[in-house]
N, C-alpha and C. Protein backbone atom coordinates (compact mmCIF):
# COMPACT_ATOMS: atom_id res chain seq x y z
N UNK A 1 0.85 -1.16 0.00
CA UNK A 1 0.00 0.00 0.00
C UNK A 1 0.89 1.23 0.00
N UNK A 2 0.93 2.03 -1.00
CA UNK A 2 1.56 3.27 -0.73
C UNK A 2 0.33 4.48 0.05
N UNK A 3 1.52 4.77 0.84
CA UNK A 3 0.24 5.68 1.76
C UNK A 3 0.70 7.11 2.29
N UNK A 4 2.52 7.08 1.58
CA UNK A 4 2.94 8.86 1.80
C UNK A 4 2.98 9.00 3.24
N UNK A 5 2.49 10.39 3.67
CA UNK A 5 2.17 10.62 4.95
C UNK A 5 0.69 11.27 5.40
N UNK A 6 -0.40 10.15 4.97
CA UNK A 6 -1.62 10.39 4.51
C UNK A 6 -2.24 9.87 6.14
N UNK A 7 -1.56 8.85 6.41
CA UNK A 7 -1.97 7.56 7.34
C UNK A 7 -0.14 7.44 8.61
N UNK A 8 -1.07 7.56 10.10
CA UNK A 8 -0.11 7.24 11.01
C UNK A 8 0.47 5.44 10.81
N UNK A 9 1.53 5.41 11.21
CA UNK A 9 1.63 3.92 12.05
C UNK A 9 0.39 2.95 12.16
N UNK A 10 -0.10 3.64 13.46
CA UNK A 10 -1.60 2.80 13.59
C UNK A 10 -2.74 2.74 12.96
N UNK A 11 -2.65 3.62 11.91
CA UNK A 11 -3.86 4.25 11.15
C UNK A 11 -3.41 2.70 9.88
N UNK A 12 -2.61 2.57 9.13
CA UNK A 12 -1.87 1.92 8.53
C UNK A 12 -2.08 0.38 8.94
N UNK A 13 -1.51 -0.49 10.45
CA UNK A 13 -2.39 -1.15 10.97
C UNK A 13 -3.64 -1.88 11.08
N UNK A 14 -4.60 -0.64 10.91
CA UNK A 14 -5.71 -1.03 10.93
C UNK A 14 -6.18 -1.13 10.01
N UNK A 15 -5.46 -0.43 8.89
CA UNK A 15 -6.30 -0.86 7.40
C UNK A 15 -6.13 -2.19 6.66
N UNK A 16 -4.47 -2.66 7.03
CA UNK A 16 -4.01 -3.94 6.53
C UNK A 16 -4.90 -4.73 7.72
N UNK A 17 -5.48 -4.26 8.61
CA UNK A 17 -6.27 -5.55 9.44
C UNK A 17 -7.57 -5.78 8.68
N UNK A 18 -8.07 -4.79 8.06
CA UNK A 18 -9.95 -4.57 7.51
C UNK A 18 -9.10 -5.41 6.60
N UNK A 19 -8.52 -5.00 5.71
CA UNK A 19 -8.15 -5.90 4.61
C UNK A 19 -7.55 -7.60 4.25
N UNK A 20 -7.15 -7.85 5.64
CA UNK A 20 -7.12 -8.86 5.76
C UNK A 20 -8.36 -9.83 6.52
N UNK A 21 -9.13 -9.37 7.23
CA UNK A 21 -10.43 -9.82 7.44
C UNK A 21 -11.19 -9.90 6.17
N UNK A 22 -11.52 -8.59 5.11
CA UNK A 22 -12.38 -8.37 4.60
C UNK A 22 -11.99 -9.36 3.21
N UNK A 23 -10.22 -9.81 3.09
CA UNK A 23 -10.27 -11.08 2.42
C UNK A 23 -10.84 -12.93 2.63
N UNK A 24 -10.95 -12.39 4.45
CA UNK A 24 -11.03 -14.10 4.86
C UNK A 24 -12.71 -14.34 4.40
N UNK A 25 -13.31 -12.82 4.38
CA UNK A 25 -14.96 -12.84 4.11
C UNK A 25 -15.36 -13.15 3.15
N UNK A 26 -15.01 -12.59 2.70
CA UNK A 26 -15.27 -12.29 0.82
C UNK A 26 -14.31 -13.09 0.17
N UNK A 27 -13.50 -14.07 0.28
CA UNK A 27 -12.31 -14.15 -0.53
C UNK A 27 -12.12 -13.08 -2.28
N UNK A 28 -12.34 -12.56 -1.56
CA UNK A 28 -11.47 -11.49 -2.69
C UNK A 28 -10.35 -11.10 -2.58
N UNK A 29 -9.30 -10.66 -3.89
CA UNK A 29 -7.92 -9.73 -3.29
C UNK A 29 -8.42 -8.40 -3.35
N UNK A 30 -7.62 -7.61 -2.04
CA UNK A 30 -8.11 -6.23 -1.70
C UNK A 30 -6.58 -5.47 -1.94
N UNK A 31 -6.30 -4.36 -3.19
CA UNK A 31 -5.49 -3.78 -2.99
C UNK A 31 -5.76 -2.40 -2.82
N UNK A 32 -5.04 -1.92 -2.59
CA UNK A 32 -5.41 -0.01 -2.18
C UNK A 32 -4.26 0.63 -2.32
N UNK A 33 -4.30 1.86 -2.82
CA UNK A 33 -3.18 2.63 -3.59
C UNK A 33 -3.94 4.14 -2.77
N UNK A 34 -2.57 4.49 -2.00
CA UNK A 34 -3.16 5.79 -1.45
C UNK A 34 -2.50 6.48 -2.34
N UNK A 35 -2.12 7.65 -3.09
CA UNK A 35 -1.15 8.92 -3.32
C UNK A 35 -1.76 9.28 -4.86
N UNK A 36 -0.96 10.45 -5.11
CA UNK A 36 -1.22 10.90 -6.46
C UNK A 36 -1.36 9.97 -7.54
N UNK A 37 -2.16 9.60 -8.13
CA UNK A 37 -2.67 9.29 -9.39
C UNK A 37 -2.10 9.87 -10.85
N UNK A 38 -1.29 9.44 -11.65
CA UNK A 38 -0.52 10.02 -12.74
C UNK A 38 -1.41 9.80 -13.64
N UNK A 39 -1.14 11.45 -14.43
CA UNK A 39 -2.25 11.19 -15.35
C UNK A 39 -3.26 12.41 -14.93
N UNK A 40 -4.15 12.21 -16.08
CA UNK A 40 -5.41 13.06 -15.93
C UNK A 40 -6.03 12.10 -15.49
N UNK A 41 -6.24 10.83 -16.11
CA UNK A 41 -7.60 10.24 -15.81
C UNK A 41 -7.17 9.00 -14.43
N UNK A 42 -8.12 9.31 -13.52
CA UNK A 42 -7.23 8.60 -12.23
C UNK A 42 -8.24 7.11 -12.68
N UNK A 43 -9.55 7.31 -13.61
CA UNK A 43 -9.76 5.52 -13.59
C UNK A 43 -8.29 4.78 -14.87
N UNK A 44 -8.17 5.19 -15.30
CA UNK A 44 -7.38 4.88 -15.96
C UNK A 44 -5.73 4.45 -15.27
N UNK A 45 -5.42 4.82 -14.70
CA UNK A 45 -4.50 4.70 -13.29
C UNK A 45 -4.81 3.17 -12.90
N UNK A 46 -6.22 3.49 -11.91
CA UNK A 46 -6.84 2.54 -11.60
C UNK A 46 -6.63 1.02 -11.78
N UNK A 47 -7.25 1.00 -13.01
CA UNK A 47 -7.51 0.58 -14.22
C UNK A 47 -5.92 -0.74 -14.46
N UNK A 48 -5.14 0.43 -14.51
CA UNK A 48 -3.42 -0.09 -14.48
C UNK A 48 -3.04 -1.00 -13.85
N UNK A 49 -3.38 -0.31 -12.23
CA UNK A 49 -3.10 -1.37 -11.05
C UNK A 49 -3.32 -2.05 -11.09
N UNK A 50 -4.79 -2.24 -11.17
CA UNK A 50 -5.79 -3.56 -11.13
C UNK A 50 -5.33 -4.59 -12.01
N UNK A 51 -4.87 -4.27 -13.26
CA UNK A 51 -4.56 -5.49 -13.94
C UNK A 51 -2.98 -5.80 -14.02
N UNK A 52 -2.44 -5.32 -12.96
CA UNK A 52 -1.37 -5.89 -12.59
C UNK A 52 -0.55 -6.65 -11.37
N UNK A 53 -2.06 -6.66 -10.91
CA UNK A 53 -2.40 -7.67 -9.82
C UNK A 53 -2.42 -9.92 -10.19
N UNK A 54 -1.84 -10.13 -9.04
CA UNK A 54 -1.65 -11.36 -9.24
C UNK A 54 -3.02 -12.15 -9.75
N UNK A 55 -4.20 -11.84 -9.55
CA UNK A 55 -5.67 -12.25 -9.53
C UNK A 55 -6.15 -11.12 -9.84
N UNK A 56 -6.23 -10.45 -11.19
CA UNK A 56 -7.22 -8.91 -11.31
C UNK A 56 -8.28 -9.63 -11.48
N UNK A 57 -9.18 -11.18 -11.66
CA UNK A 57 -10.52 -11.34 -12.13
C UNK A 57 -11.15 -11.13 -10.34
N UNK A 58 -10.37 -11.90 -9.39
CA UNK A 58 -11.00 -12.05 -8.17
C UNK A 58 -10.39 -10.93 -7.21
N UNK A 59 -9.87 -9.47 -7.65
CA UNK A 59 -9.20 -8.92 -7.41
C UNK A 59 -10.40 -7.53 -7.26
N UNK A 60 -10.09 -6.89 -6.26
CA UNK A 60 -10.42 -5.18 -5.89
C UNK A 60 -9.55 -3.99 -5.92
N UNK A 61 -9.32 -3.12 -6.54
CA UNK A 61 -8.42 -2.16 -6.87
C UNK A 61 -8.89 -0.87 -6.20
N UNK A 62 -9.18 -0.31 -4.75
CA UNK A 62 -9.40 1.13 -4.36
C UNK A 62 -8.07 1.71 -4.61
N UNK A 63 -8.09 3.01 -5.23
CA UNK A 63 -7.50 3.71 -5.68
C UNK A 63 -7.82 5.88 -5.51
N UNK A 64 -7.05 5.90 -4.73
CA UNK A 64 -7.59 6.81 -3.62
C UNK A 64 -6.49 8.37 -4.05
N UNK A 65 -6.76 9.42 -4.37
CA UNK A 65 -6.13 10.78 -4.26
C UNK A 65 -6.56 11.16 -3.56
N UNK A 66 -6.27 11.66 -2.12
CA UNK A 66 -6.54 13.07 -1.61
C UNK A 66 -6.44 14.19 -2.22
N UNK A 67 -5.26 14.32 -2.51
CA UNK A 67 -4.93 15.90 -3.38
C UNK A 67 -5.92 16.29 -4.28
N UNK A 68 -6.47 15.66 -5.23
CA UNK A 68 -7.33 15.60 -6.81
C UNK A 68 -8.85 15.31 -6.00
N UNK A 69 -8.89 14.35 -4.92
CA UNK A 69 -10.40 13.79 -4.64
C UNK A 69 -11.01 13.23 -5.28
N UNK A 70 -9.90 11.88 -5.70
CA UNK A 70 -10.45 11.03 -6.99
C UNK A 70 -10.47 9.75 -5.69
N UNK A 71 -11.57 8.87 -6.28
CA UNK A 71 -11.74 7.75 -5.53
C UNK A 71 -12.25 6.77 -6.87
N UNK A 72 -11.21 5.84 -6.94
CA UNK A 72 -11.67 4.80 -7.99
C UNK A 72 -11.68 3.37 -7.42
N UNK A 73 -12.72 3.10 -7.85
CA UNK A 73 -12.61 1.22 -7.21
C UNK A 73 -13.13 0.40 -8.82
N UNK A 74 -11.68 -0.85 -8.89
CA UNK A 74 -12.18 -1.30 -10.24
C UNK A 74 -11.91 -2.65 -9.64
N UNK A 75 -13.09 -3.59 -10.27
CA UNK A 75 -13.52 -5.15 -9.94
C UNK A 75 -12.97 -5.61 -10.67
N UNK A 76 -12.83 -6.82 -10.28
CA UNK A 76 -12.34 -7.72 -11.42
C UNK A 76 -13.44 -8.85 -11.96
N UNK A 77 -13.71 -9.17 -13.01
CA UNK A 77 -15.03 -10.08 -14.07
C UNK A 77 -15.12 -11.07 -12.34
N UNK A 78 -14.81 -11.48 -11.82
CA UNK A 78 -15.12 -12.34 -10.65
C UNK A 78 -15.91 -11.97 -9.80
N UNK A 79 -15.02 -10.60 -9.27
CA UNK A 79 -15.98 -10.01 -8.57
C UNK A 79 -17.57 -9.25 -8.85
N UNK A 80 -17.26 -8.63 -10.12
CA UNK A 80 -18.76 -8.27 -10.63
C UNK A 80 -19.83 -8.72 -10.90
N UNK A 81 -19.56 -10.13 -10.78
CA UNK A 81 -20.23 -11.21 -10.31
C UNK A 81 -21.26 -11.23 -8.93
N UNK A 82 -20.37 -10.94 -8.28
CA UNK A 82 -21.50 -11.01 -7.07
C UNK A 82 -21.13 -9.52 -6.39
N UNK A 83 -20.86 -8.28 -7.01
CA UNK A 83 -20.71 -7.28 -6.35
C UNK A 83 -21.27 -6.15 -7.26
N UNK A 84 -22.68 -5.87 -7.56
CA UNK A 84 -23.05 -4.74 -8.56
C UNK A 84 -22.21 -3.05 -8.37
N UNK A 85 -22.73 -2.78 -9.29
CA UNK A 85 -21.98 -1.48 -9.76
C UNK A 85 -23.01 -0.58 -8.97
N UNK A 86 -23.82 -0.75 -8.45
CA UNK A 86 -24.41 0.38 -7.62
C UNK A 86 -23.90 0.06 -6.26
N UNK A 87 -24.24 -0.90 -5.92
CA UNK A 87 -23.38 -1.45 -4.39
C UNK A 87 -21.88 -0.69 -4.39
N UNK A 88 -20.76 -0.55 -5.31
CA UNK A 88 -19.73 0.41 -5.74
C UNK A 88 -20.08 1.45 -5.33
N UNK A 89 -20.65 1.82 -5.85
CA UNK A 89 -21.26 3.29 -6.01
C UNK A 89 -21.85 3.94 -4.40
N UNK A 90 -22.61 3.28 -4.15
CA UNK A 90 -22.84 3.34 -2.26
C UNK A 90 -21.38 3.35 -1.48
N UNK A 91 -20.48 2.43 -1.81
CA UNK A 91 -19.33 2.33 -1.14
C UNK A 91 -18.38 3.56 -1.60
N UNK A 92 -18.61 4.06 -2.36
CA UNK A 92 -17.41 5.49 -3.00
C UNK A 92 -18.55 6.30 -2.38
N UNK A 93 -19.63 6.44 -2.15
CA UNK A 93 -20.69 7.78 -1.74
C UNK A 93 -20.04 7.52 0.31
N UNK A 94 -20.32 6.34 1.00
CA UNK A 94 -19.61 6.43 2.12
C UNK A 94 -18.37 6.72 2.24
N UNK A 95 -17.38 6.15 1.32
CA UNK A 95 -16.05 6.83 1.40
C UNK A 95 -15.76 8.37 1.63
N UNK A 96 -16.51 8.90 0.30
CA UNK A 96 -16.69 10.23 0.41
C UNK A 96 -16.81 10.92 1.82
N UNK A 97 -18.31 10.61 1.99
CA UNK A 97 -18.83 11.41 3.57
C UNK A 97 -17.77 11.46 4.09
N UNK A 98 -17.26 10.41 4.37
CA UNK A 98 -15.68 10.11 5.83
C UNK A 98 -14.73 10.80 5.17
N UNK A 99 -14.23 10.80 4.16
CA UNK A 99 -13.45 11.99 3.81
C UNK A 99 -13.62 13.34 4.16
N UNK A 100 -15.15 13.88 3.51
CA UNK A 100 -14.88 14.85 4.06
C UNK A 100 -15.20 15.53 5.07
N UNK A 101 -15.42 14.56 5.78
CA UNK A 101 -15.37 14.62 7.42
C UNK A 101 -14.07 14.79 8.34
N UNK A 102 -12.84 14.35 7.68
CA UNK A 102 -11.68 14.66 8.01
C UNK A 102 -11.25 12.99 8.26
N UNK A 103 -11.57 11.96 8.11
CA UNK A 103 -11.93 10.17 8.53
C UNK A 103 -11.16 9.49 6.86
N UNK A 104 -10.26 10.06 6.45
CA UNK A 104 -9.26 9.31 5.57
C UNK A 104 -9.02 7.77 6.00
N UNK A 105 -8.52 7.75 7.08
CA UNK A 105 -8.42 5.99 7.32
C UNK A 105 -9.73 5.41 7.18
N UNK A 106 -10.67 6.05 8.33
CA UNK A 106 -11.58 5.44 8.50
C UNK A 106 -12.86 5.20 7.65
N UNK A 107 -12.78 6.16 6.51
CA UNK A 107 -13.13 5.96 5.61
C UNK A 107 -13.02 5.11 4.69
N UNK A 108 -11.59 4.48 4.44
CA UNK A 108 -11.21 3.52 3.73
C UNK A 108 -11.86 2.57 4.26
N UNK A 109 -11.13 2.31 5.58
CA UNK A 109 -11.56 1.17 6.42
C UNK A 109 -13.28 0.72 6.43
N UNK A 110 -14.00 1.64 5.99
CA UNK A 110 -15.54 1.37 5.86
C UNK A 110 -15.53 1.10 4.53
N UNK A 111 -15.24 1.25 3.64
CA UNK A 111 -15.48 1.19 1.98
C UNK A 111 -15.20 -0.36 1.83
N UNK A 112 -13.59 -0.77 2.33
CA UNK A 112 -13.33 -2.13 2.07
C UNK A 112 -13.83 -3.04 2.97
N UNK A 113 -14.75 -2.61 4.29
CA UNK A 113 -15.81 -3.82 4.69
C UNK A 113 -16.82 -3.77 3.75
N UNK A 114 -17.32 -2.55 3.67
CA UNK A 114 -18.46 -2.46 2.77
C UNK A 114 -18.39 -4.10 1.61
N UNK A 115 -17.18 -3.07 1.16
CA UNK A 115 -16.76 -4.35 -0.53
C UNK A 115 -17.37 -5.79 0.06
N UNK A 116 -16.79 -6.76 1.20
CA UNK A 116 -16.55 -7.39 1.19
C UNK A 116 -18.09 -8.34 1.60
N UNK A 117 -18.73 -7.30 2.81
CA UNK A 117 -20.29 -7.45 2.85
C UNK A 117 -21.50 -7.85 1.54
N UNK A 118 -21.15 -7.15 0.70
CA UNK A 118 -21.66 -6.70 -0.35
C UNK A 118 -21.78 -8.36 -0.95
N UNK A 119 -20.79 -9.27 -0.80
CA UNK A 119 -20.84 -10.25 -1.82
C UNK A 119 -21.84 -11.04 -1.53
N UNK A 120 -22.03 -11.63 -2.52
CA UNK A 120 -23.76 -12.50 -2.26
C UNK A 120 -23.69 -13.94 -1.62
N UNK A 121 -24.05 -14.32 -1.20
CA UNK A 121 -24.08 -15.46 -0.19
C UNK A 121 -23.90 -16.35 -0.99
N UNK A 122 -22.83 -17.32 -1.08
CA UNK A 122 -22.57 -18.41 -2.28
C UNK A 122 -23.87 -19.98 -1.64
């Protein structure tokens, strides 16, 4: 996770903990990219990461600027499966709020339970 100086020590911690729970739930991979986004287009960025992930089909890509206030989350064909694009869309609208509430970690930290809730009961 690159995370700059966005996120303390413990702040950091706790996100690799949501993320490692929110894999044992969901078996999904959860990656997250905190910092500037190169480029104009930050899904496109996104986009990058995601498919350069070991598993991009069963794979989650949050992809996060503070600076810009870009928030991208890209699924992989596995996950879109049992995770709709409005359910996304709820999870980037809570991210938001906690952002700009001043809740950067904890914002994350709600988006990637969210993700992982979200999947449909096999």
């Amino acid at each position: 996770m690159a995370s700059g100086e966005y996120f303390s020590t413990a702040d950091r911690l706790a996100i690799h903990k949501t993320i490692h729970q929110a894999e044992l739930a969901s078996r999904f991979e959860f990656s997250v990219f905190v910092g500037q986004t190169e480029g104009a287009d930050a899904r496109a960025f996104a986009t990058q990461l995601h498919n350069r992930l070991v598993a991009p089909a069963r794979s989650i890509m949050i992809a996060l600027d503070p600076e810009a206030r870009t928030i991208e989350i890209v699924t992989g064909g596995e996950v879109r499966r049992e995770v709709a694009d409005a359910e996304v869309d709820l999870v980037v609208l809570e991210m938001r709020s906690a952002f700009a509430a001043g809740d950067l970690a904890g914002g994350l930290r709600r988006g990637i339970t969210m993700l992982a809730e979200h999947r449909s009961p096999a």
